[in-house]
Structure formats: structure tokens, C-alpha cells
PDB file of N, CA and C in Angstrom:
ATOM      1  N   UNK A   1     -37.798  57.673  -5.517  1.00  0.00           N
ATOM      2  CA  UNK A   1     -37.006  57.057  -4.490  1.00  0.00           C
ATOM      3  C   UNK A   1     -36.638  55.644  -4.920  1.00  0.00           C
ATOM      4  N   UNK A   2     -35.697  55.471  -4.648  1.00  0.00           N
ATOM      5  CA  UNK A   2     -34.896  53.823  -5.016  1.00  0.00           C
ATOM      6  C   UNK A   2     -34.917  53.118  -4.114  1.00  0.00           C
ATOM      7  N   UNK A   3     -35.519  52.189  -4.559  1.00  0.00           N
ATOM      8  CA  UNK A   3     -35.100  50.747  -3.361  1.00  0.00           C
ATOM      9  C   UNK A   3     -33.993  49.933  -3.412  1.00  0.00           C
ATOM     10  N   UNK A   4     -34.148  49.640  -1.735  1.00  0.00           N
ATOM     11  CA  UNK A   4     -33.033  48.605  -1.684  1.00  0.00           C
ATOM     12  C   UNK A   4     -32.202  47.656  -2.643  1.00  0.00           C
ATOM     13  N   UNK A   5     -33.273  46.863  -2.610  1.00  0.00           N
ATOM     14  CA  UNK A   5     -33.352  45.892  -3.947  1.00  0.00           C
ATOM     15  C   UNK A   5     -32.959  46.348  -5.086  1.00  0.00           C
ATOM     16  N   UNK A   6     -33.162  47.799  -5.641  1.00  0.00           N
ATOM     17  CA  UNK A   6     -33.197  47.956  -7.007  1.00  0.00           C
ATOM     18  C   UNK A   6     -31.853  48.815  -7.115  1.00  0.00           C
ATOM     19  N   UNK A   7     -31.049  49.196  -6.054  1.00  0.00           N
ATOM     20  CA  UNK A   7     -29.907  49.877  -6.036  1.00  0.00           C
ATOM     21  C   UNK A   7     -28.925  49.368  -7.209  1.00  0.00           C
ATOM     22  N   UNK A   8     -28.294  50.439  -7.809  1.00  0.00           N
ATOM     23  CA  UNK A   8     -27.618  49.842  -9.169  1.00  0.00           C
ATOM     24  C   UNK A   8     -26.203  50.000  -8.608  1.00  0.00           C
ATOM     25  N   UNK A   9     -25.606  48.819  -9.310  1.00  0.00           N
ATOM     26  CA  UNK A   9     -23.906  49.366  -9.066  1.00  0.00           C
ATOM     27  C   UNK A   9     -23.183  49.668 -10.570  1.00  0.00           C
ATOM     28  N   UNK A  10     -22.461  50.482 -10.446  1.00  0.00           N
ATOM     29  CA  UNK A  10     -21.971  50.838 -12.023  1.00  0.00           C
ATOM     30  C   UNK A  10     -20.639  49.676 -12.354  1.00  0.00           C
ATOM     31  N   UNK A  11     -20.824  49.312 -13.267  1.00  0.00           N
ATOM     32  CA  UNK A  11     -19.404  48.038 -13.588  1.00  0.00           C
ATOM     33  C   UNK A  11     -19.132  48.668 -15.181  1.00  0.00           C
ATOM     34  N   UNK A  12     -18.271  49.262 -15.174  1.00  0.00           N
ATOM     35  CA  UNK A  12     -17.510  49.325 -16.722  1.00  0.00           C
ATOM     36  C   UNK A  12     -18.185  50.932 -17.552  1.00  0.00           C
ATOM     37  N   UNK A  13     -18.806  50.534 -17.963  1.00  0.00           N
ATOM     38  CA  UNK A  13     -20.172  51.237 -18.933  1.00  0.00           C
ATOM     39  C   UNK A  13     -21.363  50.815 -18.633  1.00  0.00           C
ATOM     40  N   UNK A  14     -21.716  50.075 -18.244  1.00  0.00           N
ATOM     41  CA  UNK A  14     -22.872  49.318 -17.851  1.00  0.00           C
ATOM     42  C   UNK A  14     -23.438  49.720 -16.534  1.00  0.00           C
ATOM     43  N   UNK A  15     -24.816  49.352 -15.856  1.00  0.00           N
ATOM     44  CA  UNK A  15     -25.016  49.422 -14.967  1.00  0.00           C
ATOM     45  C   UNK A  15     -25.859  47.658 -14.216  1.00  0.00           C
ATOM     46  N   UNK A  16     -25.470  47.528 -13.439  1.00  0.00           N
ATOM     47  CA  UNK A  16     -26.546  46.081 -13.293  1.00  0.00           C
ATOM     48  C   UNK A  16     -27.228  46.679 -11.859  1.00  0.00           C
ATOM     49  N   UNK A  17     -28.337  46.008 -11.709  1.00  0.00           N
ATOM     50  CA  UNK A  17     -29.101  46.049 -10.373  1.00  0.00           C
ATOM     51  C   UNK A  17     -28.053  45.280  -9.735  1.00  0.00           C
ATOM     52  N   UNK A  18     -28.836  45.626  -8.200  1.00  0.00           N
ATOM     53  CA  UNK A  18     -28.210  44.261  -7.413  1.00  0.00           C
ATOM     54  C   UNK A  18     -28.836  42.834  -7.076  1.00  0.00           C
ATOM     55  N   UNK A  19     -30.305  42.853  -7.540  1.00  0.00           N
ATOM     56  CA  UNK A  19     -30.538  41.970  -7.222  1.00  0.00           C
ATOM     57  C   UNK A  19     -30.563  40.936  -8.659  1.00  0.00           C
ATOM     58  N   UNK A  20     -30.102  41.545 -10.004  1.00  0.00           N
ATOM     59  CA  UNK A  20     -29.450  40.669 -11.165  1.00  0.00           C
ATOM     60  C   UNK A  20     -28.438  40.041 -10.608  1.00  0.00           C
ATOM     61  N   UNK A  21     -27.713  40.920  -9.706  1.00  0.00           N
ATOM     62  CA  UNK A  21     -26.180  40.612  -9.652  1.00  0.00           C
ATOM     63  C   UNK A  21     -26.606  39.980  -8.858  1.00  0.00           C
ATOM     64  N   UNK A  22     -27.088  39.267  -8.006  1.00  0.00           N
ATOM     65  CA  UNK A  22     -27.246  38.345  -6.673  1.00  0.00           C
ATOM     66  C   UNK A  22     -27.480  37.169  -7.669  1.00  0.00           C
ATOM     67  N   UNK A  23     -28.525  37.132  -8.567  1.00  0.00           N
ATOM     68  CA  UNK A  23     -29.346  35.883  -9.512  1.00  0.00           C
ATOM     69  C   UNK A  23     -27.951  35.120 -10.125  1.00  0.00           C
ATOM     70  N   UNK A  24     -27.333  36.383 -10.669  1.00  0.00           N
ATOM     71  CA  UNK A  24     -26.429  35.958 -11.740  1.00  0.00           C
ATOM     72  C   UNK A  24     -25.323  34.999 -10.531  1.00  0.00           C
ATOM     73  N   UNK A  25     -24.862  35.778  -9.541  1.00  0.00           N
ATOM     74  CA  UNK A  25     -23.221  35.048  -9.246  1.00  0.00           C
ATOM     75  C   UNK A  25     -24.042  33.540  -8.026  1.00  0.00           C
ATOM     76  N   UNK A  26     -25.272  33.802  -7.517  1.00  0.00           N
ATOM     77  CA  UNK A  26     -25.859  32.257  -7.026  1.00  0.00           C
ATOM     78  C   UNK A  26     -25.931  31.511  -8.469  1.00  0.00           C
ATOM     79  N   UNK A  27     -26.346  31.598  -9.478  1.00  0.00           N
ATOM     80  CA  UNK A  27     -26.549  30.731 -10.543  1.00  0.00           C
ATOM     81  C   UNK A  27     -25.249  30.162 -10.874  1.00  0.00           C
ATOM     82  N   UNK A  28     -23.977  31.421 -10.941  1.00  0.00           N
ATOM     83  CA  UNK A  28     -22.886  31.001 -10.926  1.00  0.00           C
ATOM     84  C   UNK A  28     -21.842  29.956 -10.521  1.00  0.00           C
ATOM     85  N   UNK A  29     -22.637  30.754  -8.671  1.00  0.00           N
ATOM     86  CA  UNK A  29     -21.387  29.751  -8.224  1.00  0.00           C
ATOM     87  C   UNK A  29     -21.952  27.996  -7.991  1.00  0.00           C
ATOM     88  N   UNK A  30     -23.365  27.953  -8.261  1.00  0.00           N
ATOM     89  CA  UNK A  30     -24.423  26.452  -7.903  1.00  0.00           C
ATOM     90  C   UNK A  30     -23.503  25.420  -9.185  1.00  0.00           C
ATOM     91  N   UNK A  31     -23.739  26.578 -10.611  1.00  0.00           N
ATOM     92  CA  UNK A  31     -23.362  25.692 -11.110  1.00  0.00           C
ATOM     93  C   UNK A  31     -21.809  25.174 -11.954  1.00  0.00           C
ATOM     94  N   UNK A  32     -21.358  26.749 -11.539  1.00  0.00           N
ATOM     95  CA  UNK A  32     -19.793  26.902 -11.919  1.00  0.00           C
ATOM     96  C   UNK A  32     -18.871  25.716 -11.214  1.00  0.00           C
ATOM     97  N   UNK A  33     -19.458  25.454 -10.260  1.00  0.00           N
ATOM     98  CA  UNK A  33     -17.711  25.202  -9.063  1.00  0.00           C
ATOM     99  C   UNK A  33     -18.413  23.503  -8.903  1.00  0.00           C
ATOM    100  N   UNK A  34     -17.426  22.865  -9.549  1.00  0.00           N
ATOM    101  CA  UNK A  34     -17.680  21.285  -8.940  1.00  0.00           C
ATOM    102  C   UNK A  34     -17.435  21.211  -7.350  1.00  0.00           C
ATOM    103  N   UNK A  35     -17.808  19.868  -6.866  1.00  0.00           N
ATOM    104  CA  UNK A  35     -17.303  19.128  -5.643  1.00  0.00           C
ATOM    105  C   UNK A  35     -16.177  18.862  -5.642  1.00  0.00           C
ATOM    106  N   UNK A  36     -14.931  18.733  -4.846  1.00  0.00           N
ATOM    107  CA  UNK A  36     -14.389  18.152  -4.982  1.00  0.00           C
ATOM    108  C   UNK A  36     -13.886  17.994  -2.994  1.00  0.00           C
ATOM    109  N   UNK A  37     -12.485  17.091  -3.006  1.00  0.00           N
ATOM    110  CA  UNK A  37     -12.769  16.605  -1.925  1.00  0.00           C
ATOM    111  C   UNK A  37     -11.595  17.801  -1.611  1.00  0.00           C
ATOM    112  N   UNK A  38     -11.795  18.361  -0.493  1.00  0.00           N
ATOM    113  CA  UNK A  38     -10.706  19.217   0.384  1.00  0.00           C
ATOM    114  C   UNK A  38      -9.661  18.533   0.518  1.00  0.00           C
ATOM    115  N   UNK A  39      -8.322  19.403   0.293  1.00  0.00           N
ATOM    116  CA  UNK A  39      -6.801  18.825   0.328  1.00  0.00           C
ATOM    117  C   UNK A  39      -6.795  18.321   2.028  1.00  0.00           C
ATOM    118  N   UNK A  40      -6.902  18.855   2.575  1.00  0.00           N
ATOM    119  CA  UNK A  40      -7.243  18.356   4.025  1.00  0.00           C
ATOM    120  C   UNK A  40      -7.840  17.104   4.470  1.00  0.00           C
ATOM    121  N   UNK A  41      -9.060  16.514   3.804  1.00  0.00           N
ATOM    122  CA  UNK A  41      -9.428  15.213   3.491  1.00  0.00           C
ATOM    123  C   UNK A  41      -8.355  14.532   3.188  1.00  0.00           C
ATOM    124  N   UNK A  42      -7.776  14.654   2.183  1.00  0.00           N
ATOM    125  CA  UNK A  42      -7.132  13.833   1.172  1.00  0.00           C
ATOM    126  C   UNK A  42      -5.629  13.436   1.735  1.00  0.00           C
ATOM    127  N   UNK A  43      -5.172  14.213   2.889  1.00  0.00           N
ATOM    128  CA  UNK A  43      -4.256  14.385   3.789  1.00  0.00           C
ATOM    129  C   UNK A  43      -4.424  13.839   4.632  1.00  0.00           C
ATOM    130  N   UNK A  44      -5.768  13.355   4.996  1.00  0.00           N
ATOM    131  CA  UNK A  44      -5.757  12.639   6.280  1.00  0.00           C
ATOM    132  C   UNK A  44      -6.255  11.224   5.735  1.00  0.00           C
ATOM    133  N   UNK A  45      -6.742  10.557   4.854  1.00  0.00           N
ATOM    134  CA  UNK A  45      -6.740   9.879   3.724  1.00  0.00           C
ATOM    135  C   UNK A  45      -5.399   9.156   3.776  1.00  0.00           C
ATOM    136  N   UNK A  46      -4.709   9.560   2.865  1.00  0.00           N
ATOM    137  CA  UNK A  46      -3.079   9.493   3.130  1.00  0.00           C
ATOM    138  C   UNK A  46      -2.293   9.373   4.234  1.00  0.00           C
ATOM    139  N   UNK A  47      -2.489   9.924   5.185  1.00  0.00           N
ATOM    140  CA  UNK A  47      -1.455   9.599   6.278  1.00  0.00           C
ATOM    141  C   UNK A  47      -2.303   8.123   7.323  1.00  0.00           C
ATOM    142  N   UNK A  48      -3.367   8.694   7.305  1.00  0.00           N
ATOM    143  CA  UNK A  48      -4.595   6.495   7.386  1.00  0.00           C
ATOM    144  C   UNK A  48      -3.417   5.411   6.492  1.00  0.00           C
ATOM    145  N   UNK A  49      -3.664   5.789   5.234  1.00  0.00           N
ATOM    146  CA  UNK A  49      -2.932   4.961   4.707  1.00  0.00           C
ATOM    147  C   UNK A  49      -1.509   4.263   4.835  1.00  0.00           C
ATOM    148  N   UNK A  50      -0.945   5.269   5.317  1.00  0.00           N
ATOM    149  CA  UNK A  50       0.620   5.527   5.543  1.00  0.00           C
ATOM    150  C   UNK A  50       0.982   4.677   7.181  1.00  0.00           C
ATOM    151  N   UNK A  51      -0.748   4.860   8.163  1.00  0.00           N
ATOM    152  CA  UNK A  51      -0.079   4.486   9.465  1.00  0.00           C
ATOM    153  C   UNK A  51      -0.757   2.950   9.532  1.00  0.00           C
ATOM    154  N   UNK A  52      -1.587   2.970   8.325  1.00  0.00           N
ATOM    155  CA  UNK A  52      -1.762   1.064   8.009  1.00  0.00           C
ATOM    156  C   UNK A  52      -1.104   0.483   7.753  1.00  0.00           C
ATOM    157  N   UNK A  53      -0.094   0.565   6.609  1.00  0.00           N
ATOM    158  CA  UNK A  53       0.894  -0.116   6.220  1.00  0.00           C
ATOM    159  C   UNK A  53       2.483   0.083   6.938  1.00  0.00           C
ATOM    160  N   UNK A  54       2.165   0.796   8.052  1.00  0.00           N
ATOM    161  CA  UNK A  54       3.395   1.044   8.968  1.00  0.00           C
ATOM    162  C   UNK A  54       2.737  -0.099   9.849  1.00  0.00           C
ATOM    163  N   UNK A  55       1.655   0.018  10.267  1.00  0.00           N
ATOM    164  CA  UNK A  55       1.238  -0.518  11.461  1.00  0.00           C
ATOM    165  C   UNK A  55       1.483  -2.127  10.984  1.00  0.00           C
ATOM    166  N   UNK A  56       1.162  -2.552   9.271  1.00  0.00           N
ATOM    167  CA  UNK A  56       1.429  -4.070   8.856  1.00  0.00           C
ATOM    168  C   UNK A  56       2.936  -4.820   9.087  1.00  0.00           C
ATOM    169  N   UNK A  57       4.085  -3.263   8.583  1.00  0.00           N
ATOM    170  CA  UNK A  57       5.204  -3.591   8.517  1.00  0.00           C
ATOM    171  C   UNK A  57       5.461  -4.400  10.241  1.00  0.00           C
ATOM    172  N   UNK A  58       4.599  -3.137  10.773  1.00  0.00           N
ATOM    173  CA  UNK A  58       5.338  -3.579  12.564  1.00  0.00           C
ATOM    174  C   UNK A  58       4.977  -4.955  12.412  1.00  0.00           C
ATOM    175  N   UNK A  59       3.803  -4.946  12.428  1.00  0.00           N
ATOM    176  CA  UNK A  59       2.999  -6.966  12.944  1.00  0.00           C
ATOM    177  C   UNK A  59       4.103  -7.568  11.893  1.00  0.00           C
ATOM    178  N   UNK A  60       4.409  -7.279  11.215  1.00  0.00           N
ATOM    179  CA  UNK A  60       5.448  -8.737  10.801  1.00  0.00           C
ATOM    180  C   UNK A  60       6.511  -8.914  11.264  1.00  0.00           C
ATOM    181  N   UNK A  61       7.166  -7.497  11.372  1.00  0.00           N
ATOM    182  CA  UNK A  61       8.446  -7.488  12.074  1.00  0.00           C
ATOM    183  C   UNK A  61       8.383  -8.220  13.358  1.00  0.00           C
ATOM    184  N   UNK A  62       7.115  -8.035  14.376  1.00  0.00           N
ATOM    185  CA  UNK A  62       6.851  -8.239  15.833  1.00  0.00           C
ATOM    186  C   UNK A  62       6.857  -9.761  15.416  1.00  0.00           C
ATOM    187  N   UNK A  63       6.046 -10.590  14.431  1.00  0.00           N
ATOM    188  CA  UNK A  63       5.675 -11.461  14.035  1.00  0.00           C
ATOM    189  C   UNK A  63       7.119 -12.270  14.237  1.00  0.00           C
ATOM    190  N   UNK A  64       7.830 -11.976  13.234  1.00  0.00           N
ATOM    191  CA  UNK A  64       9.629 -12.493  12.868  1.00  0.00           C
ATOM    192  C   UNK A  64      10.011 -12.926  14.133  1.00  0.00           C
ATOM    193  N   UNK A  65      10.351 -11.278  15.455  1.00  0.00           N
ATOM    194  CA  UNK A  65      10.832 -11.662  15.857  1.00  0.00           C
ATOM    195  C   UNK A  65      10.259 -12.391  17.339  1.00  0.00           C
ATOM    196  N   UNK A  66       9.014 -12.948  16.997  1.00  0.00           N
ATOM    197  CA  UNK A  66       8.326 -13.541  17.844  1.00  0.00           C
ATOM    198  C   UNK A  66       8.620 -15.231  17.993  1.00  0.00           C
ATOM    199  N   UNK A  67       8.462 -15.569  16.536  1.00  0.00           N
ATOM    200  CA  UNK A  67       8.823 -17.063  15.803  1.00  0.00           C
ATOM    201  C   UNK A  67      10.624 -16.955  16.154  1.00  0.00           C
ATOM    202  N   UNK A  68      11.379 -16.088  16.444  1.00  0.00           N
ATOM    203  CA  UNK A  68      12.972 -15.941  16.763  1.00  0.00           C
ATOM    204  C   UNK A  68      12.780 -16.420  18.277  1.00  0.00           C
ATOM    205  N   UNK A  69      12.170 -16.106  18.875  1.00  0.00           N
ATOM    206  CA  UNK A  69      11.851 -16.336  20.229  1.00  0.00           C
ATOM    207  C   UNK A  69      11.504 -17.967  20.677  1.00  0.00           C
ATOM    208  N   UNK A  70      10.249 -17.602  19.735  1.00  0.00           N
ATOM    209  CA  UNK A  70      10.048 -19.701  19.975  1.00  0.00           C
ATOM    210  C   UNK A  70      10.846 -20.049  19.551  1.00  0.00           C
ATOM    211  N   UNK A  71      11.366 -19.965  18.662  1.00  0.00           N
ATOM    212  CA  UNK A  71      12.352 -21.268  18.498  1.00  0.00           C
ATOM    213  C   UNK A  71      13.379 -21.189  19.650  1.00  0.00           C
ATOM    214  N   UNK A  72      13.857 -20.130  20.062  1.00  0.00           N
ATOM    215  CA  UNK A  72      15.044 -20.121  20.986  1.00  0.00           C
ATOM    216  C   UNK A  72      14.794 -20.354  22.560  1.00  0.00           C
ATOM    217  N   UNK A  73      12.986 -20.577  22.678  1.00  0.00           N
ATOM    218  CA  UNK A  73      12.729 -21.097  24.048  1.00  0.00           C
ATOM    219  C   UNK A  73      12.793 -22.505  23.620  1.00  0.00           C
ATOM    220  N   UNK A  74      12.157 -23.162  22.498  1.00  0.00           N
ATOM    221  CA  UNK A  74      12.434 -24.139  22.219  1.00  0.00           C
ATOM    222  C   UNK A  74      13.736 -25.428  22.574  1.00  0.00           C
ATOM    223  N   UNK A  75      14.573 -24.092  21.524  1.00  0.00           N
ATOM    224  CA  UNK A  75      16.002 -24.861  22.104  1.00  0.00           C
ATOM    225  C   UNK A  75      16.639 -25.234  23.535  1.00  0.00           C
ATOM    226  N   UNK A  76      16.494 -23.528  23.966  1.00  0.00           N
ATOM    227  CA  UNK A  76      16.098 -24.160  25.645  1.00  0.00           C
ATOM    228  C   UNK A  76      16.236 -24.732  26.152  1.00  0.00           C
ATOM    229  N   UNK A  77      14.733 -25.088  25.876  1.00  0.00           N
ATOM    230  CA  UNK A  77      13.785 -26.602  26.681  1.00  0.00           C
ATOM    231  C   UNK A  77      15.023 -27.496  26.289  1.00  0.00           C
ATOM    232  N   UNK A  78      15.176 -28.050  25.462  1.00  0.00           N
ATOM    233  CA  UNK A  78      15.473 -29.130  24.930  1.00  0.00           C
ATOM    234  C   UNK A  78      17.149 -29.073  24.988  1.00  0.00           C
ATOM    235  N   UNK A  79      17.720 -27.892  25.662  1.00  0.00           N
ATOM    236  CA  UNK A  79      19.063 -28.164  26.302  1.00  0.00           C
ATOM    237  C   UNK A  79      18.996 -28.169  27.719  1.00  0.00           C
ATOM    238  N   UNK A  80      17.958 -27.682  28.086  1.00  0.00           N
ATOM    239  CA  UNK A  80      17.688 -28.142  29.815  1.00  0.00           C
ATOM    240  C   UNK A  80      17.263 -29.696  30.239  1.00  0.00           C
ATOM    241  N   UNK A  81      16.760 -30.283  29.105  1.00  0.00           N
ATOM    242  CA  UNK A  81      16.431 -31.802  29.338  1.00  0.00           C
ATOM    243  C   UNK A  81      17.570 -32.501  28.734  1.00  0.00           C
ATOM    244  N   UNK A  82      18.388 -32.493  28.162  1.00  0.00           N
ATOM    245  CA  UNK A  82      19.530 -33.064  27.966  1.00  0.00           C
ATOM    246  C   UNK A  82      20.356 -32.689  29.479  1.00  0.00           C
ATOM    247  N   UNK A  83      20.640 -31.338  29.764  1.00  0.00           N
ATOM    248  CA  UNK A  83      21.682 -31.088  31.348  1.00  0.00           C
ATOM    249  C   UNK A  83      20.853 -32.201  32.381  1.00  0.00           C
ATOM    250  N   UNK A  84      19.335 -32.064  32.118  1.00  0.00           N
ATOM    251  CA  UNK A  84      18.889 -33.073  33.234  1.00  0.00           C
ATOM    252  C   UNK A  84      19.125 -33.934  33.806  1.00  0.00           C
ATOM    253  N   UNK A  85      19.295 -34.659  32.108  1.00  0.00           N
ATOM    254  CA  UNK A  85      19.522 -36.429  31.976  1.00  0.00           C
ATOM    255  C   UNK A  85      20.815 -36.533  32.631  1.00  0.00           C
ATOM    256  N   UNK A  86      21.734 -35.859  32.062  1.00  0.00           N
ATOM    257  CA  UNK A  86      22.993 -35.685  32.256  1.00  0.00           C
ATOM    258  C   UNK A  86      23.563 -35.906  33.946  1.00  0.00           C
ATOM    259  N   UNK A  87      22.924 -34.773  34.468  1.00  0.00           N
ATOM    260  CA  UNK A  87      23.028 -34.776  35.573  1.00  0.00           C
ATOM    261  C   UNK A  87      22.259 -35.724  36.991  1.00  0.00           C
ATOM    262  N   UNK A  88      21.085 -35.991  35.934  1.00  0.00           N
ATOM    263  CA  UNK A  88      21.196 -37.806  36.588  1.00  0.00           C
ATOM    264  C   UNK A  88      21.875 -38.753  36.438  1.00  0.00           C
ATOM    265  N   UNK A  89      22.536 -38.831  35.600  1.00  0.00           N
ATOM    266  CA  UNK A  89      23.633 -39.872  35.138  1.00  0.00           C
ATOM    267  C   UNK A  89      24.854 -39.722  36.590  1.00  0.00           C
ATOM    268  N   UNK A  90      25.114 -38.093  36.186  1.00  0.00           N
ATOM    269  CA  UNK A  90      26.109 -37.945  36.962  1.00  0.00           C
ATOM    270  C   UNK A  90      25.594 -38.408  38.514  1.00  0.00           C
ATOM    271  N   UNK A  91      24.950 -38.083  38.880  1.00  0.00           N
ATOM    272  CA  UNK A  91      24.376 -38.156  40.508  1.00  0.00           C
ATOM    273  C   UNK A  91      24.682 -39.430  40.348  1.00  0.00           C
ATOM    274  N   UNK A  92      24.013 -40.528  39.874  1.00  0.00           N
ATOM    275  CA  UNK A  92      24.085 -41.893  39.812  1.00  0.00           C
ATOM    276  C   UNK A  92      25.763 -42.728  40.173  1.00  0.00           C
ATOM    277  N   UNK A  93      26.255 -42.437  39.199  1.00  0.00           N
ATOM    278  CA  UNK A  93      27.768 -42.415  38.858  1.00  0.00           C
ATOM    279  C   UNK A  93      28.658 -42.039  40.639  1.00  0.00           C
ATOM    280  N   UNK A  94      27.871 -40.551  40.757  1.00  0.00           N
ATOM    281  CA  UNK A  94      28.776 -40.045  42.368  1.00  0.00           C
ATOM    282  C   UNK A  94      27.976 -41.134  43.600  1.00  0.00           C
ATOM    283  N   UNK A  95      26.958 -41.510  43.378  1.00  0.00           N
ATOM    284  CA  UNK A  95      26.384 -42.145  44.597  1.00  0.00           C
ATOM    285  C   UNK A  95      27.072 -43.914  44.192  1.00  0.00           C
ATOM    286  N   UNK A  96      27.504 -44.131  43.296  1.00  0.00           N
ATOM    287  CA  UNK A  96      27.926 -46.008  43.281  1.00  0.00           C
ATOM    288  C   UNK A  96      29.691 -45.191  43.816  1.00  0.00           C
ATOM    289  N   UNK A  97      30.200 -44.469  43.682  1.00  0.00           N
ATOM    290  CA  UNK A  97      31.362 -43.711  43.958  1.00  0.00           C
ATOM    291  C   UNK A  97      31.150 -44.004  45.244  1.00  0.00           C
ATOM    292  N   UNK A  98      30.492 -42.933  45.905  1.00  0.00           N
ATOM    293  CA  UNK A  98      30.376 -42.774  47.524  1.00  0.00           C
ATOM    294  C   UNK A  98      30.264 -44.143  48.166  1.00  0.00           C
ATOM    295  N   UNK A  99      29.486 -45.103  47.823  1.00  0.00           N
ATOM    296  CA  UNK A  99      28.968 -45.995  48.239  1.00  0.00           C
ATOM    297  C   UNK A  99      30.399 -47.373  48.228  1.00  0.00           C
ATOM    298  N   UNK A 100      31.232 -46.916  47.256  1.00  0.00           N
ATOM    299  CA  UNK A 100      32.147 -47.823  46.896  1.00  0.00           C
ATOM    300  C   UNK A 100      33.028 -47.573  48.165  1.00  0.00           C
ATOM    301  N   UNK A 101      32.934 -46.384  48.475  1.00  0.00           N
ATOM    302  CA  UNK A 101      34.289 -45.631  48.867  1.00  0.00           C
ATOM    303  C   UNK A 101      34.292 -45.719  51.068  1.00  0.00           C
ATOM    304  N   UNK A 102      32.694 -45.800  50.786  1.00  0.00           N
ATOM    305  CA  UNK A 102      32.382 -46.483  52.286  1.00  0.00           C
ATOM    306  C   UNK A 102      32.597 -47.580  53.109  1.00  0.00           C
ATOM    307  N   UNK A 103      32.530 -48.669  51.781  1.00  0.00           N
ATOM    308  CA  UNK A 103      32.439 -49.894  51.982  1.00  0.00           C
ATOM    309  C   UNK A 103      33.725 -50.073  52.054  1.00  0.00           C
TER     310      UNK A 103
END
């Protein structure tokens, strides 16, 4: 009677057990097949990469047109304090007017 273990499979001309054939293709595959990193890794790797240097492009762009901004509140300011002056002048100017125009 044959055991489990010792069951033969026929390959070619030859016969091997099965439990050679178990020794042989674990020895195989432990030491046949390197590591390497899954294309799937390496894909998500890459697109990290891809949404860092998107994400840098934005901050500068945001950056640009941030410094476009100050300066143009800047200017602004500094044409609202000129209308100011201005328009104290003018008030001034209409009140010696009015005042002339009473008398």
C-alpha cells in the first residue's frame, strides 16, 4: 500500500515522489525569486510624487498671485489717502466759498 506522502507523479520518463517535488519547488521558489517592490507600490510612489510637486507648483502660483494682491491693496491705500487729502482741500476751499458768499 502507498502512502500519501510517497505518491509518485510520472514527469517525462522519470518518476519523482511528491514529497521531493514539494522540497525541490519550496527550495526553489525561497531561493529563485528575488524581492522586489510591486508595480502597484511604485504607482503610488509616483503619483505622491507627481501630487507634491503639483501641490509646490500651486503654493507658488497662490504665492505670485498673493504678492499681486498686496501690492494692489497697497496702491489702494495710498490712492485713498491722496482722494482724502484732496478732498479736504476741497471742503476747505467750498467752506471760505460759502462763507464769502454770505457775507
Amino acid at each position: 500500500m502507498v502512502s500519501y506522502s510517497d505518491h509518485t507523479w510520472g514527469m517525462g520518463s522519470g518518476t519523482v515522489s511528491q514529497r521531493d517535488r514539494k522540497e525541490h519547488m519550496t527550495g526553489e521558489t525561497v531561493e529563485g525569486t528575488p524581492r522586489t517592490y510591486s508595480g502597484a507600490l511604485l504607482a503610488a510612489i509616483a503619483v505622491a510624487v507627481l501630487l507634491g510637486l503639483g501641490g509646490l507648483i500651486w503654493c507658488y502660483t497662490l504665492n505670485s498671485k498673493l504678492a499681486t494682491q498686496q501690492q494692489a491693496l497697497a496702491n489702494a491705500a495710498a490712492q485713498n489717502t491722496k482722494l482724502a487729502a484732496a478732498q479736504q482741500d476741497t471742503d476747505a476751499r467750498l467752506k471760505v466759498a460759502t462763507d464769502a458768499l454770505k457775507a
